[in-house]
C-alpha atoms as a PDB file:
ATOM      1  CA  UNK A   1      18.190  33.033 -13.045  1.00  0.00           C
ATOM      2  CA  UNK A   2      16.303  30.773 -10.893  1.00  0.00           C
ATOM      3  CA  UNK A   3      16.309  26.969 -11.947  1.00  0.00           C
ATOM      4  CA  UNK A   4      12.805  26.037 -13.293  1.00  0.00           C
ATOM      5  CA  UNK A   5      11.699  22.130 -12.204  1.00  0.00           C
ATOM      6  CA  UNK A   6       8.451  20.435 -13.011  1.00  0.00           C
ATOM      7  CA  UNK A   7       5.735  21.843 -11.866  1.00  0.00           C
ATOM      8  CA  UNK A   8       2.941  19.919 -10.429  1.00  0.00           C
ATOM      9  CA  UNK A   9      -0.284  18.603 -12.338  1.00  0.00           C
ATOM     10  CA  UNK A  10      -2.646  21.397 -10.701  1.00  0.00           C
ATOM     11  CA  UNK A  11       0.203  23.819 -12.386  1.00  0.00           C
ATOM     12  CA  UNK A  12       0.385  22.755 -15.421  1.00  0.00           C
ATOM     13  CA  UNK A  13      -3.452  22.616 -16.326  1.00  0.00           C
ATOM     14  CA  UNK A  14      -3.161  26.016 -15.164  1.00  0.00           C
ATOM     15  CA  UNK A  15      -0.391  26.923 -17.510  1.00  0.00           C
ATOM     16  CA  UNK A  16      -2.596  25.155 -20.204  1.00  0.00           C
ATOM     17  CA  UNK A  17      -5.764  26.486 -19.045  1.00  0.00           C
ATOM     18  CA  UNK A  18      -4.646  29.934 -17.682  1.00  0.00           C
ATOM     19  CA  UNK A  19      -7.177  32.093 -19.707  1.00  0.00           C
ATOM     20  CA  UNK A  20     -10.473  29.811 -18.682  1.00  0.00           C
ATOM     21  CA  UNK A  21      -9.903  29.675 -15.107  1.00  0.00           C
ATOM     22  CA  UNK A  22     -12.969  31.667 -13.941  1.00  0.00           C
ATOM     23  CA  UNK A  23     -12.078  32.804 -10.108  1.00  0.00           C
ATOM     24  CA  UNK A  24     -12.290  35.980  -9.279  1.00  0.00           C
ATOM     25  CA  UNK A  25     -12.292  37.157 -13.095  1.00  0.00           C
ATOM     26  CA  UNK A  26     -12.181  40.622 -13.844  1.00  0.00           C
ATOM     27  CA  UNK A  27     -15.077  40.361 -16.552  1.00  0.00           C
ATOM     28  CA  UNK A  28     -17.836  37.625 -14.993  1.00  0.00           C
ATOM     29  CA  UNK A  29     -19.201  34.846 -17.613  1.00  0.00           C
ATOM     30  CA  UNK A  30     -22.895  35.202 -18.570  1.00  0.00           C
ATOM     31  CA  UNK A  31     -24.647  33.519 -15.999  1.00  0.00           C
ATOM     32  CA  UNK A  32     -25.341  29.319 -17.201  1.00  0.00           C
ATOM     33  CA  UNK A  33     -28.905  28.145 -18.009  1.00  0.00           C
ATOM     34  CA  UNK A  34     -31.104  27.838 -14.492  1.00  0.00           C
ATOM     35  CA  UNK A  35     -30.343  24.357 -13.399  1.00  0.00           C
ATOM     36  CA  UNK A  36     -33.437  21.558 -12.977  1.00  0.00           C
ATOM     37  CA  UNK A  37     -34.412  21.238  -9.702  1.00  0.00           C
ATOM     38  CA  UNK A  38     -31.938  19.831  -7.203  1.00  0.00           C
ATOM     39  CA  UNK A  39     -32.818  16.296  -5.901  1.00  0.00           C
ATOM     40  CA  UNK A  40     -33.066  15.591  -2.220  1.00  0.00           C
ATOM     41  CA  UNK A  41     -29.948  16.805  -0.044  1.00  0.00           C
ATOM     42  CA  UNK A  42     -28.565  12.924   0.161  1.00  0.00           C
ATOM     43  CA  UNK A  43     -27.776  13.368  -3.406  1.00  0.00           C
ATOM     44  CA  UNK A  44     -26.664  17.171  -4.362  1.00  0.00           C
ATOM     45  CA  UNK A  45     -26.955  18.150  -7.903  1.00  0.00           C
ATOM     46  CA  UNK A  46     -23.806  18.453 -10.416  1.00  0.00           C
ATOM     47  CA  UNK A  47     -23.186  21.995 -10.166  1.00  0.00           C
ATOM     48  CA  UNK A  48     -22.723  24.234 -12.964  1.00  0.00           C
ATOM     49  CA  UNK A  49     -19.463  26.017 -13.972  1.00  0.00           C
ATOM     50  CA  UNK A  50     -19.449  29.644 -12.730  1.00  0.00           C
ATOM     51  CA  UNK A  51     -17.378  31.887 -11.303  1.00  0.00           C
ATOM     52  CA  UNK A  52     -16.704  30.560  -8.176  1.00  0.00           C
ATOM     53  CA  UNK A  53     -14.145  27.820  -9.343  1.00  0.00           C
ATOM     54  CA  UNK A  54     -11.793  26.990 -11.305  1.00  0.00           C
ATOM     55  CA  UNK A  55     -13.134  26.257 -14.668  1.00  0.00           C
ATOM     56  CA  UNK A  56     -14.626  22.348 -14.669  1.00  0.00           C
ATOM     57  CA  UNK A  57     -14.083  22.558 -11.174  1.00  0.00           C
ATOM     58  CA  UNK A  58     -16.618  22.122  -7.914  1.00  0.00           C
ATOM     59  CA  UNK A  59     -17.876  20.721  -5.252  1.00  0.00           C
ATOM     60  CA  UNK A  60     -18.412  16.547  -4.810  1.00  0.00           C
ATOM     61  CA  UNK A  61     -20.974  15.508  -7.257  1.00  0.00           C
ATOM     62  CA  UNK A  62     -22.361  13.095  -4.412  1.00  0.00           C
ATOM     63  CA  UNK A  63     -21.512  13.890  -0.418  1.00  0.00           C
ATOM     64  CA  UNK A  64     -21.957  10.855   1.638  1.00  0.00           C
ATOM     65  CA  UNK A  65     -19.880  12.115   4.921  1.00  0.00           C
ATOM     66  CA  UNK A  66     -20.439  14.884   7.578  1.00  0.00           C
ATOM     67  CA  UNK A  67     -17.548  17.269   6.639  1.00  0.00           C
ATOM     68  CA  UNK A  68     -17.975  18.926   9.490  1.00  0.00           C
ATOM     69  CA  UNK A  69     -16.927  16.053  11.627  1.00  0.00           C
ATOM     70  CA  UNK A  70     -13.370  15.532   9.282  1.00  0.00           C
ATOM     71  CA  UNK A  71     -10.904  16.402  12.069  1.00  0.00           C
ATOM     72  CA  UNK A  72      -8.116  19.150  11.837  1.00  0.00           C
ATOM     73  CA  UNK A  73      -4.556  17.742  10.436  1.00  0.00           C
ATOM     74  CA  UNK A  74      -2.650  16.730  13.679  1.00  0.00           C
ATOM     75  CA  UNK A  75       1.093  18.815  13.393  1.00  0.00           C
ATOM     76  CA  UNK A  76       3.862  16.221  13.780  1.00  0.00           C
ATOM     77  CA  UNK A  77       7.337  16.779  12.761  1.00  0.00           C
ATOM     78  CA  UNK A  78       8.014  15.305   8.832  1.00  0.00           C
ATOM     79  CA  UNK A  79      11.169  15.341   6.709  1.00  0.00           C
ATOM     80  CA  UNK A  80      10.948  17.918   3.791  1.00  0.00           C
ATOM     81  CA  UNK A  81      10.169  16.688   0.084  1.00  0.00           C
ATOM     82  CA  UNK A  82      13.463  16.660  -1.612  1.00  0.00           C
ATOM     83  CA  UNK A  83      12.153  17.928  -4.567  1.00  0.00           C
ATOM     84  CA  UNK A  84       9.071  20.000  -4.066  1.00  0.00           C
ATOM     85  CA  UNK A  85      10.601  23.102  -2.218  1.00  0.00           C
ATOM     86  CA  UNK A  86      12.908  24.031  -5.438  1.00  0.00           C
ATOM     87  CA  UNK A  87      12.133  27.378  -7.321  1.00  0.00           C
ATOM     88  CA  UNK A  88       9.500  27.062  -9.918  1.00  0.00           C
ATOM     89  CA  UNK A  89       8.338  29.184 -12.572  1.00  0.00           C
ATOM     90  CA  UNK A  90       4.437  28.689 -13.032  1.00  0.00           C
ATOM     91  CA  UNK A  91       2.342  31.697 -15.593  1.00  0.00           C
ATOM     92  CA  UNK A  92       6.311  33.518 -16.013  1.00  0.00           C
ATOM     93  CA  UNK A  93       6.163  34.083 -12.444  1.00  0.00           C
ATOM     94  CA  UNK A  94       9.363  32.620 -10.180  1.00  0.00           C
ATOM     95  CA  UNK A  95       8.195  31.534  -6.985  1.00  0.00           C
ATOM     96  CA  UNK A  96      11.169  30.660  -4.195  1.00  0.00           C
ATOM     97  CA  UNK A  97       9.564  28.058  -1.547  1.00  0.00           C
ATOM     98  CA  UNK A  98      11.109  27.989   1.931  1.00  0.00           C
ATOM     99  CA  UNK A  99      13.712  25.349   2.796  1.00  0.00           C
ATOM    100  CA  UNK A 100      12.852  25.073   6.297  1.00  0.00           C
ATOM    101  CA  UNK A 101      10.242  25.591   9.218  1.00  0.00           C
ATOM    102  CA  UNK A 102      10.078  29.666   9.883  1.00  0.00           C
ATOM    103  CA  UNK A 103       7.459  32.250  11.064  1.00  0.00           C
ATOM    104  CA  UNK A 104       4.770  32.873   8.817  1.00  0.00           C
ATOM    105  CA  UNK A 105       1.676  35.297   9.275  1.00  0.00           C
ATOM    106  CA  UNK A 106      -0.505  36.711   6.025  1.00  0.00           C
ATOM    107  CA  UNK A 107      -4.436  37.937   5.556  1.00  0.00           C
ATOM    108  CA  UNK A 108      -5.352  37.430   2.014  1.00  0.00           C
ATOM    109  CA  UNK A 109      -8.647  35.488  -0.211  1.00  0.00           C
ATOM    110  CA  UNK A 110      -8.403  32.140   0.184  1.00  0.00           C
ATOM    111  CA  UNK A 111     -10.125  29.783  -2.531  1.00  0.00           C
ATOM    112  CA  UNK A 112     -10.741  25.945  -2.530  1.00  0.00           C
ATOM    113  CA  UNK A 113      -9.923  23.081  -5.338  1.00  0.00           C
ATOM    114  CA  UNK A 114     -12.373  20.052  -5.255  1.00  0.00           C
ATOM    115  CA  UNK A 115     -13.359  17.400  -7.908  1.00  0.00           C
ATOM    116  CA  UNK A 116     -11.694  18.133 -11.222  1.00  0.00           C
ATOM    117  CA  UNK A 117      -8.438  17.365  -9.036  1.00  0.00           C
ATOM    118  CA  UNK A 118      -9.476  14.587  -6.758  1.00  0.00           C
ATOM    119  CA  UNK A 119      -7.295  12.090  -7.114  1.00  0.00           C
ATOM    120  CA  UNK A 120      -4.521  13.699  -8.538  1.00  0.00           C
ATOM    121  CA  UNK A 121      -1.129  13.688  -7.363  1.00  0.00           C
ATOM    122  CA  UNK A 122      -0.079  16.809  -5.179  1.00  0.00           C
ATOM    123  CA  UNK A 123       3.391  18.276  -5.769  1.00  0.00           C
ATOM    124  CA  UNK A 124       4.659  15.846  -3.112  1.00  0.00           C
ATOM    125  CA  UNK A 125       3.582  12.564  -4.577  1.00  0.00           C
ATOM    126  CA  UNK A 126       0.641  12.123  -2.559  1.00  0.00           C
ATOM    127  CA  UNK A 127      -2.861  11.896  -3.827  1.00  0.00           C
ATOM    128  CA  UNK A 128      -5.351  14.694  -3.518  1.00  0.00           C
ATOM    129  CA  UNK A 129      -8.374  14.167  -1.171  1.00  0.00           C
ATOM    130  CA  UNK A 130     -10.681  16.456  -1.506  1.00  0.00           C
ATOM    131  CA  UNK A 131     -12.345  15.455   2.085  1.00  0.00           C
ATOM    132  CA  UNK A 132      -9.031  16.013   3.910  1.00  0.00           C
ATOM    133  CA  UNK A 133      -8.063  18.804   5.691  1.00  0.00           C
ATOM    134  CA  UNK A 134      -4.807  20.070   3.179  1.00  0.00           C
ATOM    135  CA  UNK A 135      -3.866  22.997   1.559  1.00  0.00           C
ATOM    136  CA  UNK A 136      -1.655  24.764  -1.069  1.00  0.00           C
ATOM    137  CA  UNK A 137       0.336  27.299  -0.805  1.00  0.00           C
ATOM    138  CA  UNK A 138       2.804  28.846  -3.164  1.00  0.00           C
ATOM    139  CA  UNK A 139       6.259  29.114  -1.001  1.00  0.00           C
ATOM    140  CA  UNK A 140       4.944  27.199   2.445  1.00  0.00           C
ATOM    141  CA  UNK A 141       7.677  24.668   2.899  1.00  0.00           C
ATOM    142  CA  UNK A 142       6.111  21.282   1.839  1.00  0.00           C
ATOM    143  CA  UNK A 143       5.179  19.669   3.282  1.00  0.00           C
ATOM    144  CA  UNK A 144       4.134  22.032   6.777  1.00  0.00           C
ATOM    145  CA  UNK A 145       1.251  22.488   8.675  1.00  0.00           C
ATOM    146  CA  UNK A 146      -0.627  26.142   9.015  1.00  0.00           C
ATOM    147  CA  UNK A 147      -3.650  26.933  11.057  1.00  0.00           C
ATOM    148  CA  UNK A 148      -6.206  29.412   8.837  1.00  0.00           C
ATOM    149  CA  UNK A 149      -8.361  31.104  10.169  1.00  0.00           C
ATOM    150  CA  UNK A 150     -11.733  33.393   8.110  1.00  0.00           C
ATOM    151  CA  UNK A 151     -11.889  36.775   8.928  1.00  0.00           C
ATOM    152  CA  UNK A 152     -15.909  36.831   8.544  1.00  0.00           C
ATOM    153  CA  UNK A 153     -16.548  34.295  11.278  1.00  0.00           C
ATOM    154  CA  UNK A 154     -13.500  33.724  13.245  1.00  0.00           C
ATOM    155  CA  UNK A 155     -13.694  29.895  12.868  1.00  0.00           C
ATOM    156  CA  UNK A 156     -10.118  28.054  12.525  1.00  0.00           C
ATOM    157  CA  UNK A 157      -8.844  24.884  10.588  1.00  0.00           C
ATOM    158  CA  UNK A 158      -5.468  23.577  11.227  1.00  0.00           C
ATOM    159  CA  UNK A 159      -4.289  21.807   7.413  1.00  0.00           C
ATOM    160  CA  UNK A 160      -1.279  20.112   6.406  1.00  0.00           C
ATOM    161  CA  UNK A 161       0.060  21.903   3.253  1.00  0.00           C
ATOM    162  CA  UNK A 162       1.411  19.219   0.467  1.00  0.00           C
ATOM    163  CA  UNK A 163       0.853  21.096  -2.539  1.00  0.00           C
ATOM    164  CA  UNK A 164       1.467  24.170  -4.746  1.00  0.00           C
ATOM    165  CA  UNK A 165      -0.531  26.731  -5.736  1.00  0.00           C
ATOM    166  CA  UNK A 166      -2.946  29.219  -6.071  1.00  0.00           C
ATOM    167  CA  UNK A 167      -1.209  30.605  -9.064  1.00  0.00           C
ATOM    168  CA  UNK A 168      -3.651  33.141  -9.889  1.00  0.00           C
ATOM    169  CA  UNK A 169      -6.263  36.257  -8.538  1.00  0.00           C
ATOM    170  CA  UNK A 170      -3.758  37.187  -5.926  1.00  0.00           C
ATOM    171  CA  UNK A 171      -4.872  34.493  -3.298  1.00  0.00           C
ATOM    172  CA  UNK A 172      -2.466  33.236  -0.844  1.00  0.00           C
ATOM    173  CA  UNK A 173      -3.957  29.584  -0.459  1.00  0.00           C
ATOM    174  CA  UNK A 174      -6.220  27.196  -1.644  1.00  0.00           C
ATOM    175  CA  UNK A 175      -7.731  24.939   0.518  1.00  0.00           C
ATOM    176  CA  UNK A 176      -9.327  21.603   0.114  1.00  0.00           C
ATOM    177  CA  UNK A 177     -12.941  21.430  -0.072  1.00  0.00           C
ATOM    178  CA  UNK A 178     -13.266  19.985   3.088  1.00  0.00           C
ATOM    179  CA  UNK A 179     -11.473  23.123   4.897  1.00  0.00           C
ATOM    180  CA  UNK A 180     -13.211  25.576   3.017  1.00  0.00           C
ATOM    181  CA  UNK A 181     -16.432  24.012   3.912  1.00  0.00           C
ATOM    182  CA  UNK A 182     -15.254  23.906   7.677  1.00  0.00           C
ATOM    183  CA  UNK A 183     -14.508  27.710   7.097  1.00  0.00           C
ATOM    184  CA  UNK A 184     -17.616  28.825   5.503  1.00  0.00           C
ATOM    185  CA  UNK A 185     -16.382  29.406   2.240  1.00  0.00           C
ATOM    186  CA  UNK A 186     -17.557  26.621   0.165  1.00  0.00           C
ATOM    187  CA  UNK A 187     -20.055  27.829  -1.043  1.00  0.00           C
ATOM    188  CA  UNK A 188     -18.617  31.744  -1.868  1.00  0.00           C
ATOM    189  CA  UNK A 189     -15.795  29.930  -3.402  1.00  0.00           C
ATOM    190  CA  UNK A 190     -13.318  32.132  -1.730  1.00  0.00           C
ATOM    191  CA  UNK A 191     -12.907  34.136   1.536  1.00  0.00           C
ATOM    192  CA  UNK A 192     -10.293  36.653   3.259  1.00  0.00           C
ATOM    193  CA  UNK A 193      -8.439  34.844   5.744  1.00  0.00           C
ATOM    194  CA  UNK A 194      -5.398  34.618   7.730  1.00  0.00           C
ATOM    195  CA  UNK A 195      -2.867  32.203   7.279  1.00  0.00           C
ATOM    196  CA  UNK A 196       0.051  31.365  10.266  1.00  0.00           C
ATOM    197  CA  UNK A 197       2.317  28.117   9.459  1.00  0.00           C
ATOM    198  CA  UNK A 198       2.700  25.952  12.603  1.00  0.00           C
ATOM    199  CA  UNK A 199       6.318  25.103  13.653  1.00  0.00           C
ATOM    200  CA  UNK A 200       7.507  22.060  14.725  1.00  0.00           C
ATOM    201  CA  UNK A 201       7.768  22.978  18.170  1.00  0.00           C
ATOM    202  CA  UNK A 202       4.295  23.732  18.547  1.00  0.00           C
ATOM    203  CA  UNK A 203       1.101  21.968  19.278  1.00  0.00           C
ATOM    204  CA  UNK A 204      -1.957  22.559  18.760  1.00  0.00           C
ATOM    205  CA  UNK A 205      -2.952  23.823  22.308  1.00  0.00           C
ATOM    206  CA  UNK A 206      -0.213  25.719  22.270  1.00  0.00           C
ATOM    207  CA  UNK A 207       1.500  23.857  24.924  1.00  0.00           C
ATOM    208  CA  UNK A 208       4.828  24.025  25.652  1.00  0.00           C
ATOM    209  CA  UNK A 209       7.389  21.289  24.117  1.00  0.00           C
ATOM    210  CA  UNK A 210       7.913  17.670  24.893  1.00  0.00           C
ATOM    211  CA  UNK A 211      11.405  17.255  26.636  1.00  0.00           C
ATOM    212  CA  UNK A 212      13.510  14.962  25.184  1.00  0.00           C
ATOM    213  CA  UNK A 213      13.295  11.559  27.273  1.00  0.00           C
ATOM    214  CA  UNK A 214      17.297  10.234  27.394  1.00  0.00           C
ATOM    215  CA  UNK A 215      16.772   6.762  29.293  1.00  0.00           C
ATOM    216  CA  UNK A 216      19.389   4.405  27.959  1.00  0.00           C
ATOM    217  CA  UNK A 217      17.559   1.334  29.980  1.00  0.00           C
ATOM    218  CA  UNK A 218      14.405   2.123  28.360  1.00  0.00           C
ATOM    219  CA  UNK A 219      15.445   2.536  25.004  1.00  0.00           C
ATOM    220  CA  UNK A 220      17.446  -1.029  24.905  1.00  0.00           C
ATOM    221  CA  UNK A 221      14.552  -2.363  25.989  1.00  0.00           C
ATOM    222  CA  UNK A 222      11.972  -3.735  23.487  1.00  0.00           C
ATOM    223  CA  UNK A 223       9.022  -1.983  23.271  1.00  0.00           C
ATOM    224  CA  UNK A 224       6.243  -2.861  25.663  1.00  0.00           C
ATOM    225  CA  UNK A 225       2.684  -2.023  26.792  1.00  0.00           C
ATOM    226  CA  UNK A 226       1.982   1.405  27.880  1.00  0.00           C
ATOM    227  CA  UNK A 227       0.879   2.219  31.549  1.00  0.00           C
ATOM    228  CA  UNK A 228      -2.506   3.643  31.107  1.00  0.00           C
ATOM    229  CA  UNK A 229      -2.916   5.407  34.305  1.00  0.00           C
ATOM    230  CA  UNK A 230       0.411   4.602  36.479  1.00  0.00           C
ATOM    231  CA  UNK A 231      -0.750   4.501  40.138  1.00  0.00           C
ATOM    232  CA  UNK A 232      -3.268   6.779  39.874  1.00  0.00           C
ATOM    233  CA  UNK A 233      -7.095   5.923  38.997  1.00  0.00           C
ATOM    234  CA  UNK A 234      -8.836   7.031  35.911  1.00  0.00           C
ATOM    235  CA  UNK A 235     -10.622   9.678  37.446  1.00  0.00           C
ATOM    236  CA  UNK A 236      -8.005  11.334  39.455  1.00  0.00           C
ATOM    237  CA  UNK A 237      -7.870  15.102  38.736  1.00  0.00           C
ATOM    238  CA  UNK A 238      -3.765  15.142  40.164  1.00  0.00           C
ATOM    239  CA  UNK A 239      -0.711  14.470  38.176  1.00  0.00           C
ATOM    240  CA  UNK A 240       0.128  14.344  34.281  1.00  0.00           C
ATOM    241  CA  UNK A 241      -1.395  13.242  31.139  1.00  0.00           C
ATOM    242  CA  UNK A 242       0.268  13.095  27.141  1.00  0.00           C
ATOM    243  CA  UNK A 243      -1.702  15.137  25.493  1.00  0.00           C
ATOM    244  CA  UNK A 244      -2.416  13.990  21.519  1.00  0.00           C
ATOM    245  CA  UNK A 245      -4.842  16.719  20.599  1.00  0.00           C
ATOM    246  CA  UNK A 246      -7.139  19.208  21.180  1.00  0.00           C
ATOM    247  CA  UNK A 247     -10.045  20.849  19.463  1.00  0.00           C
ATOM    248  CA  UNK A 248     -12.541  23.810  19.776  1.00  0.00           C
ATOM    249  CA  UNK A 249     -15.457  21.071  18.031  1.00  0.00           C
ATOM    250  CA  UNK A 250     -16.657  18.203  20.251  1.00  0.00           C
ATOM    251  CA  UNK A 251     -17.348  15.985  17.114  1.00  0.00           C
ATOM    252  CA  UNK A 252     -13.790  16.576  15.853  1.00  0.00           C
ATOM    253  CA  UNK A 253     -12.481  15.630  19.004  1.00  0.00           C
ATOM    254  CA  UNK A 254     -14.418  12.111  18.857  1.00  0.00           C
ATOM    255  CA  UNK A 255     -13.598  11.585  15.447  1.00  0.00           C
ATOM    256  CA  UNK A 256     -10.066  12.053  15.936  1.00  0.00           C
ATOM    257  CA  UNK A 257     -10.869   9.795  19.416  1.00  0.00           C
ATOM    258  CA  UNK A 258     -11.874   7.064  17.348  1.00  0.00           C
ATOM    259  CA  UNK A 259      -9.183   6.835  14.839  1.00  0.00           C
ATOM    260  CA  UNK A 260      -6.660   6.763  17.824  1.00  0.00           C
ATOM    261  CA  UNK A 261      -8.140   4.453  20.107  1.00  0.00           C
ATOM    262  CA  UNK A 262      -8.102   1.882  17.432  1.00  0.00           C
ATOM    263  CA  UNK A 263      -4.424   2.742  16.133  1.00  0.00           C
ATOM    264  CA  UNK A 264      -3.134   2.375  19.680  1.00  0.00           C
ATOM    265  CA  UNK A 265      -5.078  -0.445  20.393  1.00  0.00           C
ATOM    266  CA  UNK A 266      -2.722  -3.328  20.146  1.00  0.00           C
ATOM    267  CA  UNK A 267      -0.192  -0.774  22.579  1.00  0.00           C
ATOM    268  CA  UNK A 268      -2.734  -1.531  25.207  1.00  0.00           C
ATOM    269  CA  UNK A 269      -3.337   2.588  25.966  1.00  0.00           C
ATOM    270  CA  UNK A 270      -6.651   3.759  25.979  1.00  0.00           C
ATOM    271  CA  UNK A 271      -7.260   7.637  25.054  1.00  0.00           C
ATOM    272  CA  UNK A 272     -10.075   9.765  26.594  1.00  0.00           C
ATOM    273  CA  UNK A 273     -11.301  13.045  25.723  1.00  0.00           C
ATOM    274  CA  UNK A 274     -12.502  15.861  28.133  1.00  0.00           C
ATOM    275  CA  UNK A 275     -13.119  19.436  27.864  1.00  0.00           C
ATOM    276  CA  UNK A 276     -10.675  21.950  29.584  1.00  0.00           C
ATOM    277  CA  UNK A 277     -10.001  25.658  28.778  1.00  0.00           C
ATOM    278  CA  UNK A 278     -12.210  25.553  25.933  1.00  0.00           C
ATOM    279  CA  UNK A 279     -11.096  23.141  24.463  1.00  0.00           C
ATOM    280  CA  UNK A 280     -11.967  19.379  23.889  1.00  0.00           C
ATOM    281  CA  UNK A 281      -8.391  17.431  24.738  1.00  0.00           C
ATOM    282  CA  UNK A 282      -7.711  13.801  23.715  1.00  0.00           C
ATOM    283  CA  UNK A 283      -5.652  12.451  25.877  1.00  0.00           C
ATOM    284  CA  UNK A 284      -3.472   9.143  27.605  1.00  0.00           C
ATOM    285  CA  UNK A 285      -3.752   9.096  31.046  1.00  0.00           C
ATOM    286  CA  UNK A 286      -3.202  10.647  34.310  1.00  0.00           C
ATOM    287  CA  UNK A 287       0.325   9.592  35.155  1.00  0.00           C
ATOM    288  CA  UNK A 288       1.789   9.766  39.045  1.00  0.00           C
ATOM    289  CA  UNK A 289       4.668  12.033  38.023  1.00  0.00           C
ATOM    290  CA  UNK A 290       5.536  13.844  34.927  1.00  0.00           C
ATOM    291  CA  UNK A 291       8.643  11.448  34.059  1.00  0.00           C
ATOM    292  CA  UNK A 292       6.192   8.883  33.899  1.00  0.00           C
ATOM    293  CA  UNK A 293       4.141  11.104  31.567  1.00  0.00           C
ATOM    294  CA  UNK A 294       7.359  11.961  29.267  1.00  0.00           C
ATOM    295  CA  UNK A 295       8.085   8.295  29.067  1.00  0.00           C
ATOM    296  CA  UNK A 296       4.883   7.636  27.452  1.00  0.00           C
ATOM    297  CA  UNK A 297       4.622  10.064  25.282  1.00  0.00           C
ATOM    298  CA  UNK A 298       8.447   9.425  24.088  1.00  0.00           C
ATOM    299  CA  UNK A 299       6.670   6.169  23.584  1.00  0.00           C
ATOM    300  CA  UNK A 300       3.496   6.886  21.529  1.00  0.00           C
ATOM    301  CA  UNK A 301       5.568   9.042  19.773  1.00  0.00           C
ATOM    302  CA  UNK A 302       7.736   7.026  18.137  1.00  0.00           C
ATOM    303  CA  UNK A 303       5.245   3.985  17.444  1.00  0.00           C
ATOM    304  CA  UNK A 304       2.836   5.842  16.112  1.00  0.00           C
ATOM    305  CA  UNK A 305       4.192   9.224  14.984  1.00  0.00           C
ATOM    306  CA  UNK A 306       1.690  11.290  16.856  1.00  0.00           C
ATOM    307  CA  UNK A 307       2.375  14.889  18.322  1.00  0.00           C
ATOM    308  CA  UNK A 308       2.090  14.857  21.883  1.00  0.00           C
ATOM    309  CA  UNK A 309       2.855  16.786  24.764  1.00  0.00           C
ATOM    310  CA  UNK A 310       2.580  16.449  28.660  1.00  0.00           C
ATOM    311  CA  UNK A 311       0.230  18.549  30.590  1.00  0.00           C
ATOM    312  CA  UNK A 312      -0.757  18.607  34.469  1.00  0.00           C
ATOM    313  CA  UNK A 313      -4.001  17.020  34.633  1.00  0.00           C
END
């Protein structure tokens, strides 16, 4: 018998709640009373149960961001939780979460949690944001990253998965309302999509790995300011940058700009973005050689715990 552990909070109003959750219900609820007219679009209306979400559940009452600038979750290597990849029993089903990083590629519905959980703890301790780009998934090792993609319109979100769930309606992940939105499937309340995890080794241009950097003289040293562009100007099109991100949506790559120009401010780097291969890259650089390149992005790295990888510029 598989050892039951506590269950997170979205399970266990589930186990409470199992027979009112409304998604994908084989007998639909009589429709509610025709809402008043919705106020101007600064200010949606509340909406109205139905069956779309989760009972009580739905989208922000008030939206006061463009959720289709929130970037894509940035992959980045991270410790498992020590407790939230145990078995669990949720609605006398067993479910056996991977222990580690592995291969993972599924087409199923996807469906969305938003306000009646917002600000809840996930099943690793963090708090749920509705407006961030997270998932759950039932057996996903937690916490992981996974890259989702709808099969309707071929648009993609990369997430970080730090919570359990869906437990019911045979979906395969539920996504937070900013993601679903991002898909197109805010709205429906669910959508087929498919679902690949992201290993560690990967980025999200799919470039190949950052090299280890083994300099004993550089690592005794204390750390100091980051070369910006080595000996090369700004606008040379030769040698090597450290990548940090890339993204098929210009105003996700600016967002995502923003937050690390100023986090990587006081290291004295400044990041660009440009558009190559069809994608829009955010990037430190160009470097003279590519040891140069490594070094930095060894660097950044470890200071700030962003993903990088070096690319000929």
């Amino acid at each position: 018998m598989l050892e039951c552990v506590a269950v997170p909070f979205r399970a266990l109003l589930a186990l409470a709640a199992a027979t009112a959750l409304a998604g994908c219900a084989s007998a639909p609820k009589p429709a509610p009373p025709r809402p008043a007219p919705a106020p101007p679009a600064a200010t949606p209306a509340p909406a109205t149960p139905s069956s779309k979400y989760y009972s009580d559940d739905g989208p922000p009452l008030a939206l006061t961001l463009d959720l289709d600038a929130v970037p894509d979750a940035v992959p980045r290597n991270e410790p498992l939780h020590r407790f939230a990849n145990r078995p669990y029993t949720v609605l006398g089903r067993e479910y056996v979460p991977a222990t580690a990083p592995r291969p993972y590629r599924e087409r199923g519905v996807a469906s969305w949690y938003g306000r009646k959980f917002h600000g809840q703890k996930t099943s690793v301790g963090e708090v749920y944001d509705m407006f961030a780009m997270t998932a759950a998934h039932p057996t996903l090792p937690l916490p992981s990253y996974a890259r989702v993609t709808s099969v309707a319109s071929g648009k993609s979100v990369v997430v970080r998965v730090n919570d359990r769930g869906p437990f019911l309606h045979g979906r395969i992940i539920d996504l937070s309302y900013a993601a679903a939105h991002r898909l197109g499937i805010a709205q429906k309340g669910s959508g087929e999509v498919e679902v690949e995890a992201i290993l560690p080794s990967e980025t999200l241009a799919a470039a190949a790995p950052l090299p280890p950097v083994a300099s004993p003289s550089a690592a005794a040293a204390a750390p100091a300011p980051l070369p910006v562009t080595g000996s090369m100007p700004p606008d040379a099109r030769e040698g090597f940058v450290v990548q940090l991100g890339a993204f098929a949506n210009y105003a996700n790559a600016q967002v995502f700009l923003a937050h690390v120009q100023n986090q990587m401010a006081a290291a004295e780097v400044e990041p660009r973005v440009r558009q190559q291969r069809g994608l829009w890259r955010v990037y430190v650089g160009p470097y003279a050689d590519r040891e140069d390149a490594r070094r930095a992005a060894a660097r950044i790295a470890s200071a700030f715990g962003v993903a990088t990888s070096v690319t000929a510029h």
